[in-house]
N, C-alpha and C. Protein backbone atom coordinates (compact mmCIF):
# COMPACT_ATOMS: atom_id res chain seq x y z
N UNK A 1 26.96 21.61 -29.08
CA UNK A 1 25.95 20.93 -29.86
C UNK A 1 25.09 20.09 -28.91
N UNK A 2 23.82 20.54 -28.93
CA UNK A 2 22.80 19.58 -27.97
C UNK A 2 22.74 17.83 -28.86
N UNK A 3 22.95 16.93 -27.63
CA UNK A 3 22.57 15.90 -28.51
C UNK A 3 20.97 15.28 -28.24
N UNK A 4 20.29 14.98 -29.43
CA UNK A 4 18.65 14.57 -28.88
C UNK A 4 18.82 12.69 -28.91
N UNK A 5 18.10 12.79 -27.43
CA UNK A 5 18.14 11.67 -27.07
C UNK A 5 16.47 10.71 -28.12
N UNK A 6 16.54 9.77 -28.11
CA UNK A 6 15.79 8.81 -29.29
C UNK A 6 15.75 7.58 -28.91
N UNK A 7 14.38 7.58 -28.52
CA UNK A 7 13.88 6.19 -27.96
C UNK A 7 13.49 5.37 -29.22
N UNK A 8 14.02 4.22 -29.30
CA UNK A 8 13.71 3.23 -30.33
C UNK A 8 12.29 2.60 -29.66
N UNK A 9 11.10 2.80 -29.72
CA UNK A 9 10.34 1.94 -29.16
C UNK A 9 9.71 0.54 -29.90
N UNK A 10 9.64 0.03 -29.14
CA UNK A 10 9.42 -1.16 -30.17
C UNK A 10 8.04 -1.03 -30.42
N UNK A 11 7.61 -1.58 -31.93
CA UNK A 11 6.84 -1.27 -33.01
C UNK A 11 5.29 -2.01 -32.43
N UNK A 12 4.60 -1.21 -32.39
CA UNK A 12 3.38 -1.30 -31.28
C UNK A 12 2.79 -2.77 -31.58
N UNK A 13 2.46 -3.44 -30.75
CA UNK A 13 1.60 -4.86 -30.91
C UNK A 13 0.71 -4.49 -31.14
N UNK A 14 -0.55 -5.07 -32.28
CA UNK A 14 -1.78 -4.50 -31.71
C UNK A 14 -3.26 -5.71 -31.63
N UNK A 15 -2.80 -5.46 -30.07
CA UNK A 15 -3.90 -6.86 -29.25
C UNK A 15 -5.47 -6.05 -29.31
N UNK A 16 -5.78 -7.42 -29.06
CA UNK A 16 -7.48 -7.39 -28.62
C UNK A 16 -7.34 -6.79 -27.49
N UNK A 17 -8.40 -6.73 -26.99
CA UNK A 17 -8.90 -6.09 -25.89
C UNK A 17 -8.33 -7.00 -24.62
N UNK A 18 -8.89 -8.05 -25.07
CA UNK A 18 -8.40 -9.47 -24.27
C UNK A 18 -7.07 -9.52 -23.82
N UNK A 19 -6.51 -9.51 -24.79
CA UNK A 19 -4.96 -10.01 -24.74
C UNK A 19 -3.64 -8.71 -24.50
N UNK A 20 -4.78 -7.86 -24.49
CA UNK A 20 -4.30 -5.97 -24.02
C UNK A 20 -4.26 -6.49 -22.34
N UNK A 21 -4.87 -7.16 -21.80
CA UNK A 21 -5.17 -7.08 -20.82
C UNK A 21 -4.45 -8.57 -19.98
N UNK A 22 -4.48 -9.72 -20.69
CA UNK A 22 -3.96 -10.26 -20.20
C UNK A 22 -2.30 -9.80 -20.18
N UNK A 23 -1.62 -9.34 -21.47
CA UNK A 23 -0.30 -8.96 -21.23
C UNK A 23 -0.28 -7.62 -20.31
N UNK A 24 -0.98 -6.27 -19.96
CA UNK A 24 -0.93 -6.04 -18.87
C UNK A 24 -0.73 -6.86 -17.38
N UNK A 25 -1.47 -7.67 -17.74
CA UNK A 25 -1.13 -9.18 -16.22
C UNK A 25 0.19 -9.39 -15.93
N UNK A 26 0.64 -9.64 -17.34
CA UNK A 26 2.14 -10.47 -17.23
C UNK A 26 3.18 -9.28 -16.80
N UNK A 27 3.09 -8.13 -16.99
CA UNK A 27 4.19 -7.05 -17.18
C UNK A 27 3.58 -6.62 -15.88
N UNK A 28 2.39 -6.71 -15.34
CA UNK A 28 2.36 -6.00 -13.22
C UNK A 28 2.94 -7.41 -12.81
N UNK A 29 2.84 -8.29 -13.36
CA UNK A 29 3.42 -9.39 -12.44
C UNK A 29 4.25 -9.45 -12.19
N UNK A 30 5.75 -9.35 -13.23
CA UNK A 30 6.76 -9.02 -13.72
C UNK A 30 7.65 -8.05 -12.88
N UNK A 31 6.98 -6.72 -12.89
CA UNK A 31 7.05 -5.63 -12.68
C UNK A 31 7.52 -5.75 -10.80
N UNK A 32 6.32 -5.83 -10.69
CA UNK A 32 6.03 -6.20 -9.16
C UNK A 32 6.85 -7.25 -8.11
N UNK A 33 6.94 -8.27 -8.97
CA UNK A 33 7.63 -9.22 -8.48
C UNK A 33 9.49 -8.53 -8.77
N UNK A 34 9.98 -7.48 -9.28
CA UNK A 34 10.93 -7.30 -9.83
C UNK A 34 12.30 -8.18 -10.56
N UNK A 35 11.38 -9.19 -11.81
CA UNK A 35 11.83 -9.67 -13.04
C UNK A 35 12.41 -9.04 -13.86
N UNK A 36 13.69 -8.96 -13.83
CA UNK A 36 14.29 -7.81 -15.31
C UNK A 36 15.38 -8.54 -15.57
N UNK A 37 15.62 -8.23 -17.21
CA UNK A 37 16.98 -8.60 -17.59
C UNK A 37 17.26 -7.20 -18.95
N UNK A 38 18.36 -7.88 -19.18
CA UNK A 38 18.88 -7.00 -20.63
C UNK A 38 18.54 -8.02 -21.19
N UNK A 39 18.75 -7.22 -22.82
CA UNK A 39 18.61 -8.20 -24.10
C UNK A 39 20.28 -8.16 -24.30
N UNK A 40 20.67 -9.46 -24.17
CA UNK A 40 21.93 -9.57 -24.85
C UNK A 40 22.82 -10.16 -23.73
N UNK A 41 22.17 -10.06 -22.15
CA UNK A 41 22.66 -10.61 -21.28
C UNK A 41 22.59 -12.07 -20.99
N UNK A 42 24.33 -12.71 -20.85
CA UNK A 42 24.30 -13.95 -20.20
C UNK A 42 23.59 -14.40 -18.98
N UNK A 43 23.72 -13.93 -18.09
CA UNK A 43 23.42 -14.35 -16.67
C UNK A 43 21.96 -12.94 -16.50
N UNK A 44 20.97 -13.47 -16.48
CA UNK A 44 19.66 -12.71 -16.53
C UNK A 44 19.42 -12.51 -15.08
N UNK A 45 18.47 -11.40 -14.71
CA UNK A 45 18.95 -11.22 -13.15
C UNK A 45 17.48 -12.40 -12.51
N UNK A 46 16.75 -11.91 -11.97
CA UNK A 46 15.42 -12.74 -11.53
C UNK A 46 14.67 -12.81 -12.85
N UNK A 47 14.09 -14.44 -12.36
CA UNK A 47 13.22 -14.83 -13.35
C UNK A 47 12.36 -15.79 -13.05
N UNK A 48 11.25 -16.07 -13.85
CA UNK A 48 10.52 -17.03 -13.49
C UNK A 48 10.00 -17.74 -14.19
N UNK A 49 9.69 -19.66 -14.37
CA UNK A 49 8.97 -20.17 -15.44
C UNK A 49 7.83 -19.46 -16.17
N UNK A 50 7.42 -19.47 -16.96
CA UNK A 50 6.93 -19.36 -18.14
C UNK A 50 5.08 -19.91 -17.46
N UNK A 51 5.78 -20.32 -16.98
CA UNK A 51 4.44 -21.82 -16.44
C UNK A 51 3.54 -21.33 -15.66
N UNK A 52 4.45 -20.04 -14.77
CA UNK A 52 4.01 -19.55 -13.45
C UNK A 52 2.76 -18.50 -14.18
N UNK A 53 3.17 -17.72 -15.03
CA UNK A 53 2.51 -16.63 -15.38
C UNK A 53 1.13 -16.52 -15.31
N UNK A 54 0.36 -17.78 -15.55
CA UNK A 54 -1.04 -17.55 -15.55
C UNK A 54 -1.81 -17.80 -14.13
N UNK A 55 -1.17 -18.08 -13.19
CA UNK A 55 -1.12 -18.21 -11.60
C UNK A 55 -1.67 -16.66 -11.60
N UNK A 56 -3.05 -16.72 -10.23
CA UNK A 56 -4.06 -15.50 -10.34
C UNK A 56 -4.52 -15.05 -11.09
N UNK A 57 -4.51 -15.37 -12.51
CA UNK A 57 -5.64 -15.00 -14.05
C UNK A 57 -6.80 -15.60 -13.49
N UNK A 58 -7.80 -15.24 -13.97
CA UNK A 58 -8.97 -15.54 -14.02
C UNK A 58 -8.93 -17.00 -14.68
N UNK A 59 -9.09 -18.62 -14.05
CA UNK A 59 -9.42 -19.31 -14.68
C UNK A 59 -9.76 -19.70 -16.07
N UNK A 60 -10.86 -18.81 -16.15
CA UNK A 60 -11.50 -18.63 -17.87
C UNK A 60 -10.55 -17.94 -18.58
N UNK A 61 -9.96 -17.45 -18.37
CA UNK A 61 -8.91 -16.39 -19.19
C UNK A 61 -7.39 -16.65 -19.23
N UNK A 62 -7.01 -17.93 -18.97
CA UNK A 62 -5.73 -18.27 -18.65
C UNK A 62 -5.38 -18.40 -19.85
N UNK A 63 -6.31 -18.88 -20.62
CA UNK A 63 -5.13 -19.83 -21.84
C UNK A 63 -4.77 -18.27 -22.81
N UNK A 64 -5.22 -17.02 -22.60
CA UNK A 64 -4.45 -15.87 -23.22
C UNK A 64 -3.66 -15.76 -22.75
N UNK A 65 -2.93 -15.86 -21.60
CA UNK A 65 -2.10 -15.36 -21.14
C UNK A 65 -0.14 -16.11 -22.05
N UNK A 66 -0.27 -17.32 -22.07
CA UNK A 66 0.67 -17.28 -22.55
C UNK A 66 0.98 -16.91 -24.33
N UNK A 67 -0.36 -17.02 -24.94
CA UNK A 67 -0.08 -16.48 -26.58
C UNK A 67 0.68 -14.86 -26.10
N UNK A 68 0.05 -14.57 -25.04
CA UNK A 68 0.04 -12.46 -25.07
C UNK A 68 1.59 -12.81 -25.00
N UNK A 69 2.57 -13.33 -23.96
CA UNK A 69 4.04 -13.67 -23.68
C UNK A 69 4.71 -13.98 -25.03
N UNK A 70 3.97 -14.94 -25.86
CA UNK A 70 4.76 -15.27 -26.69
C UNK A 70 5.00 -13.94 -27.89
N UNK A 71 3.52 -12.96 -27.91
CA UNK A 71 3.50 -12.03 -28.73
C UNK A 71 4.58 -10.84 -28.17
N UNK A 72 4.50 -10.80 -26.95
CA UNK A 72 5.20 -9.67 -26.12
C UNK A 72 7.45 -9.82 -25.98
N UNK A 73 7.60 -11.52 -26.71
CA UNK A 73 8.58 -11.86 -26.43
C UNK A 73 9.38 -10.74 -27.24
N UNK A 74 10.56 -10.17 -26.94
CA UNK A 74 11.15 -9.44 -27.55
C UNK A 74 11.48 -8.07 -27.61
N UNK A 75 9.93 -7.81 -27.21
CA UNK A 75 9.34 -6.42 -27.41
C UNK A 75 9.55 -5.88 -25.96
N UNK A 76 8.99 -6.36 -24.86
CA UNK A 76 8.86 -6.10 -23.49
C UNK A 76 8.96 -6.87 -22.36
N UNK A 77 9.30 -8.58 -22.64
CA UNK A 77 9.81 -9.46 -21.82
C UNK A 77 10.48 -10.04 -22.92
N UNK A 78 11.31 -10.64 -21.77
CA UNK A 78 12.06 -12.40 -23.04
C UNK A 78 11.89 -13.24 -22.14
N UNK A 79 11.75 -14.28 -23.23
CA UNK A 79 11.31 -15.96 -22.78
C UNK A 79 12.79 -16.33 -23.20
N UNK A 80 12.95 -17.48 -22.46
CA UNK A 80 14.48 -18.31 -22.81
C UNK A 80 14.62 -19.15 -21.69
N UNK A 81 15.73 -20.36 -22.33
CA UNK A 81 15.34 -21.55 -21.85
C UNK A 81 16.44 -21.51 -20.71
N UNK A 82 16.09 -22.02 -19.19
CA UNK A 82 16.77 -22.05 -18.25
C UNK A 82 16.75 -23.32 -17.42
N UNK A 83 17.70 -24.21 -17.01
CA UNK A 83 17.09 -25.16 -16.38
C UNK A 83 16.14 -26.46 -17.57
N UNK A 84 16.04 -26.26 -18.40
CA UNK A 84 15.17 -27.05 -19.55
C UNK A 84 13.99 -26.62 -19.90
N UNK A 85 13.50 -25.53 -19.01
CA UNK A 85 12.20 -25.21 -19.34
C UNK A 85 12.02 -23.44 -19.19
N UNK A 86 11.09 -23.22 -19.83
CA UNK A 86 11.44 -21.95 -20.79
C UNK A 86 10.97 -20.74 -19.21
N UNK A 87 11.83 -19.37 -19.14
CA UNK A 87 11.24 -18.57 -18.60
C UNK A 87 11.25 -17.54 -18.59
N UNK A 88 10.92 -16.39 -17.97
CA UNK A 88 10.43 -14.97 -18.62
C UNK A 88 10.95 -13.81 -17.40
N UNK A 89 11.17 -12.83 -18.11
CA UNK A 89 11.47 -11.65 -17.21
C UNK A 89 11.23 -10.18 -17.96
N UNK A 90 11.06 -9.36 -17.30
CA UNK A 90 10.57 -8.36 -18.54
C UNK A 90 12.02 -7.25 -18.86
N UNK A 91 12.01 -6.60 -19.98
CA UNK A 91 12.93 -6.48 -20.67
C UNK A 91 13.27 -4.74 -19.70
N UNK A 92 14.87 -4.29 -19.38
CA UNK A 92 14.95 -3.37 -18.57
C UNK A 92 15.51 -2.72 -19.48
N UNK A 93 14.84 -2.07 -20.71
CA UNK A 93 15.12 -0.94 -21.62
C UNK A 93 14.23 -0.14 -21.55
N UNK A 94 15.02 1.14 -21.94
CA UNK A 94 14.04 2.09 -21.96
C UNK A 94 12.70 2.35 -22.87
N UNK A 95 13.13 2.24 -24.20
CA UNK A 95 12.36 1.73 -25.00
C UNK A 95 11.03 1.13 -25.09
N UNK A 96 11.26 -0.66 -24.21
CA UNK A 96 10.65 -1.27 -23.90
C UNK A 96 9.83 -0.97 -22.23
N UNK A 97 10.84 -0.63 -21.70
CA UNK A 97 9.49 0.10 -19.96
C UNK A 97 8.48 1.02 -20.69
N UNK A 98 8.82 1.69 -21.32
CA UNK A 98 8.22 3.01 -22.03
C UNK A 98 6.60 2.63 -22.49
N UNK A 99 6.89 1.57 -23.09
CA UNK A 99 5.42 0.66 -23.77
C UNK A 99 4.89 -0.01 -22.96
N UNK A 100 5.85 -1.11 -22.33
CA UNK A 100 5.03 -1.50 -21.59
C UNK A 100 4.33 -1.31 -19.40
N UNK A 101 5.33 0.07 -19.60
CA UNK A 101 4.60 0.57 -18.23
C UNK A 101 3.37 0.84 -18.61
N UNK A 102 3.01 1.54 -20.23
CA UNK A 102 1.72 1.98 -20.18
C UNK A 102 0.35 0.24 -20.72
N UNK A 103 1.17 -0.46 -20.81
CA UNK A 103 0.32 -2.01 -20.98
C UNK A 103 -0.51 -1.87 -19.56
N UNK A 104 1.10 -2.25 -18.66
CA UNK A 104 1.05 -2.54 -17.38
C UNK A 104 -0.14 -1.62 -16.57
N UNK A 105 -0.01 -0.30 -16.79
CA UNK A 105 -1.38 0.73 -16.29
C UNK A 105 -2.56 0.75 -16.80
N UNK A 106 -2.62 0.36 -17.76
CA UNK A 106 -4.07 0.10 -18.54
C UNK A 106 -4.46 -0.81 -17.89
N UNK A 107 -3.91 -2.68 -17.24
CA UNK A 107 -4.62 -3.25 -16.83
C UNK A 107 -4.96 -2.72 -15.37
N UNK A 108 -3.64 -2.39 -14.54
CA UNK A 108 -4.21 -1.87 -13.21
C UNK A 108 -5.46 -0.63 -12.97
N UNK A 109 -5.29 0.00 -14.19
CA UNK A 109 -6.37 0.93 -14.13
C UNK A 109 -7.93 0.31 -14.13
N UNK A 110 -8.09 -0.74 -15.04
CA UNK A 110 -9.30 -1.93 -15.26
C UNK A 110 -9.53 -2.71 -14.33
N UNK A 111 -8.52 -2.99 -13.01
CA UNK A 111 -8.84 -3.63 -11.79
C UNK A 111 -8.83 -2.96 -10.25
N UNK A 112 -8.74 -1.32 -10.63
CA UNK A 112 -8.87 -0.62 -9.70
C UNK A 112 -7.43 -0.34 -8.83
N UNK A 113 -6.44 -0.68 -9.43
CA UNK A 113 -5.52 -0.14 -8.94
C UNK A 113 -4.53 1.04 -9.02
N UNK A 114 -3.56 1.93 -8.65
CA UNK A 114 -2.84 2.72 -8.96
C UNK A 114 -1.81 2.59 -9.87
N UNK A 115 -1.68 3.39 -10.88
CA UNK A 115 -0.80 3.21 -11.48
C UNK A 115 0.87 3.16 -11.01
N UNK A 116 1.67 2.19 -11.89
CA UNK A 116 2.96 2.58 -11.43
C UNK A 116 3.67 3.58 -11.89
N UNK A 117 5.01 3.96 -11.15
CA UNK A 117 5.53 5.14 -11.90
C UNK A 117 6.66 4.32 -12.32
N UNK A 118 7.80 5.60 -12.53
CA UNK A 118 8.97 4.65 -13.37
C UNK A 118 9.91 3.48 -12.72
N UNK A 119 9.93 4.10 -11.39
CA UNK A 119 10.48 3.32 -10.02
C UNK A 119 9.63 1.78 -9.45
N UNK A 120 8.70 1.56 -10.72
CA UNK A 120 7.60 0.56 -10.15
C UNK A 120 6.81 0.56 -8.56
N UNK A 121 6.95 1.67 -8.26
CA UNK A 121 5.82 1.78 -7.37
C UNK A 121 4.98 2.39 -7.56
N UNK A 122 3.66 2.23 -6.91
CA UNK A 122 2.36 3.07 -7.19
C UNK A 122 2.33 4.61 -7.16
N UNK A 123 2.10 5.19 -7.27
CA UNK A 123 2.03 6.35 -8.34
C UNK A 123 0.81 6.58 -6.72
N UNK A 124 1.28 8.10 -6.03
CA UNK A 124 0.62 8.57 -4.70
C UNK A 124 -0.03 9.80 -4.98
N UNK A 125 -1.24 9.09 -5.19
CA UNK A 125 -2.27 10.58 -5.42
C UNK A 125 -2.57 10.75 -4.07
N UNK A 126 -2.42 12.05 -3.77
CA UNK A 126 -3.04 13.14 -2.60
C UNK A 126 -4.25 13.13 -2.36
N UNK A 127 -4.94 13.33 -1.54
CA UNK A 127 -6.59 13.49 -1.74
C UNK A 127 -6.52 14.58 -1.21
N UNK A 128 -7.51 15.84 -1.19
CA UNK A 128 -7.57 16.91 -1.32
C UNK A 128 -8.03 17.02 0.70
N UNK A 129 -7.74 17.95 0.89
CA UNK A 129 -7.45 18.04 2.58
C UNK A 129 -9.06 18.07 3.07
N UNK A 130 -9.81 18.78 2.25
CA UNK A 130 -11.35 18.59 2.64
C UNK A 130 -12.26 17.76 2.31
N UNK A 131 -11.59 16.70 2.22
CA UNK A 131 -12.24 15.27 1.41
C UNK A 131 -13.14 14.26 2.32
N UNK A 132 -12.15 14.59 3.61
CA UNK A 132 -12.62 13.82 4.86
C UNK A 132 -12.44 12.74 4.47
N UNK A 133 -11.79 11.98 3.39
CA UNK A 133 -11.39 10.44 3.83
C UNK A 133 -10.61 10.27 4.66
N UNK A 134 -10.89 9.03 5.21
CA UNK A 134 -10.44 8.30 6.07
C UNK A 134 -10.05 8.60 7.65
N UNK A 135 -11.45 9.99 7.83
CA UNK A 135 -11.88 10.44 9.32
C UNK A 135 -12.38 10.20 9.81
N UNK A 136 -12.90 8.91 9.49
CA UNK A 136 -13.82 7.99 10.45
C UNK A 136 -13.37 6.47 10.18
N UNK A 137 -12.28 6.39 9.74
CA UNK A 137 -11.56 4.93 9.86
C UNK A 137 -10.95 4.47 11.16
N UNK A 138 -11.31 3.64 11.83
CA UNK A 138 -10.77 2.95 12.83
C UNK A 138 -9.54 2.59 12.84
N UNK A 139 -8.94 2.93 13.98
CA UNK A 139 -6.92 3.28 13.89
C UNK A 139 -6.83 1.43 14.04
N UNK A 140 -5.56 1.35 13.02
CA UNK A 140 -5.09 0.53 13.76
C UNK A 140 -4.42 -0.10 15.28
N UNK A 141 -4.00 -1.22 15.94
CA UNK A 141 -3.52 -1.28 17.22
C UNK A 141 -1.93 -0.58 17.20
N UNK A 142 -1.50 -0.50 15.69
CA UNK A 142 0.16 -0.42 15.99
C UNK A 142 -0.22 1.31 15.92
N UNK A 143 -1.30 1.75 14.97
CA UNK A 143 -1.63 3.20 14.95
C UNK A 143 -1.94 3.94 16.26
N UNK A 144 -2.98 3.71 16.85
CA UNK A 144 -2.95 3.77 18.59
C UNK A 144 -1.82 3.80 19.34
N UNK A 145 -1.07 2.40 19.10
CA UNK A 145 0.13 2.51 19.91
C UNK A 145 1.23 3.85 19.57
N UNK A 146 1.02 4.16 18.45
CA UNK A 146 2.00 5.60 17.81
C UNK A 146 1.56 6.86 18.21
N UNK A 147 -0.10 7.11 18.12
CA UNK A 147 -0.57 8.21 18.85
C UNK A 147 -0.17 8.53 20.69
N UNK A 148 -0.65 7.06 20.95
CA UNK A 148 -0.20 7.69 22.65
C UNK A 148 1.14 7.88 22.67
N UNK A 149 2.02 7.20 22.26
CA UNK A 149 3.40 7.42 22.19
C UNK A 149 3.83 9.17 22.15
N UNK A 150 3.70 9.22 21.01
CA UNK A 150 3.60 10.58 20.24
C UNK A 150 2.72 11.52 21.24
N UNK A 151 1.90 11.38 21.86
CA UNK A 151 1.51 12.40 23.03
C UNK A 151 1.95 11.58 24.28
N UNK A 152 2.68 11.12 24.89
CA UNK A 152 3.52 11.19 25.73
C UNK A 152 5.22 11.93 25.47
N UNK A 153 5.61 11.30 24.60
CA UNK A 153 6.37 12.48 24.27
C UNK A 153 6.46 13.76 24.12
N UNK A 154 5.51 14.58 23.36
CA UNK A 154 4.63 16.10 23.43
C UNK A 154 4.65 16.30 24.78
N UNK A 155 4.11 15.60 25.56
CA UNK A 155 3.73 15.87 26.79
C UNK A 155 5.12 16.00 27.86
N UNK A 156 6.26 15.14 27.57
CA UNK A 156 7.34 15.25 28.93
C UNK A 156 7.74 16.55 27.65
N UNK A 157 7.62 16.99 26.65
CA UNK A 157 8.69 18.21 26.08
C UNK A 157 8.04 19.36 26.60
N UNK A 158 6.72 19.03 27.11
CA UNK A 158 6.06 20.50 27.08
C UNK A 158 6.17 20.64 28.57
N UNK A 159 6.53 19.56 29.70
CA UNK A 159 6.71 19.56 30.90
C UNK A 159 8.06 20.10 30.90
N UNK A 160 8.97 19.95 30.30
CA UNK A 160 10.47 20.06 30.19
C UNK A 160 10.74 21.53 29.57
N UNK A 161 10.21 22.24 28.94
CA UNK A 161 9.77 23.67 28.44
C UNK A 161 10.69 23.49 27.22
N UNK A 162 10.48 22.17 26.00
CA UNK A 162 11.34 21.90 24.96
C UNK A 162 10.27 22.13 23.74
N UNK A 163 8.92 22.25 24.37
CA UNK A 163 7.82 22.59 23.23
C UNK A 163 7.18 23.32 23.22
């Protein structure tokens, strides 16, 4: 008997545009910084005040950021009190990554960044071999230092008859 697996996702928020975007903020921040807990866990793994979250928002746009947390509590982070003062980590269910990886990519997509994948790293698009990016970018010093390397080596294997 096959058993079908069944994601409970939690029951869609549905933000403004605004607050789509500021809780994207909170969940790359989250994300990035690698904040996770369970729901139901005593000892939560990394976390951070509550306070911190609007740190790099846009000035003008801060004061969404914590309503979006308080809306998002449950669903895709939890808030809870540590130390006396309240703090947040985002929630490591499947369920909940599920929704809010795609929060999390909607905002990076709106600020020009790559999306993450499930592993929270950026998501490696290829560029196509005849694209010519980045054939006229100036090497770095540690890049230089790897090329001559790399043809001095070539060079004693091909003296040595190993290439």
């Amino acid at each position: 008997m096959i058993e079908v697996c069944r994601l409970n996702l939690p029951e869609k928020i549905d933000f403004s545009e605004d607050e789509r975007f500021a809780a994207g903020f909170v969940l790359n921040k989250l994300y990035n910084l690698r904040l996770f807990a369970r729901r139901g866990n005593i000892t939560h793994g990394k976390h951070t005040e509550l306070a911190n979250m609007p740190k790099g928002y846009p000035p003008e746009g801060r004061g969404e950021i914590l309503p979006a947390c308080r809306r998002m509590n449950g669903k895709h982070i939890l808030i809870f009190k540590s130390t006396g003062e309240d703090h947040v980590c985002a929630l490591l269910e499947e369920d909940a990554l599920v929704a809010g990886l795609e929060l999390c990519n909607h905002y990076r997509k709106k600020v020009g960044l790559r999306p993450l994948d499930r592993s929270f790293r950026e998501a490696v698009e290829e560029l196509p071999k005849d694209s010519g990016a980045g054939e006229h970018r100036k090497l770095t010093d540690k890049e230089k230092r790897n090329k001559e390397y790399l043809a001095r080596i070539k060079k004693m294997m091909e003296e040595r008859g190993l290439g």
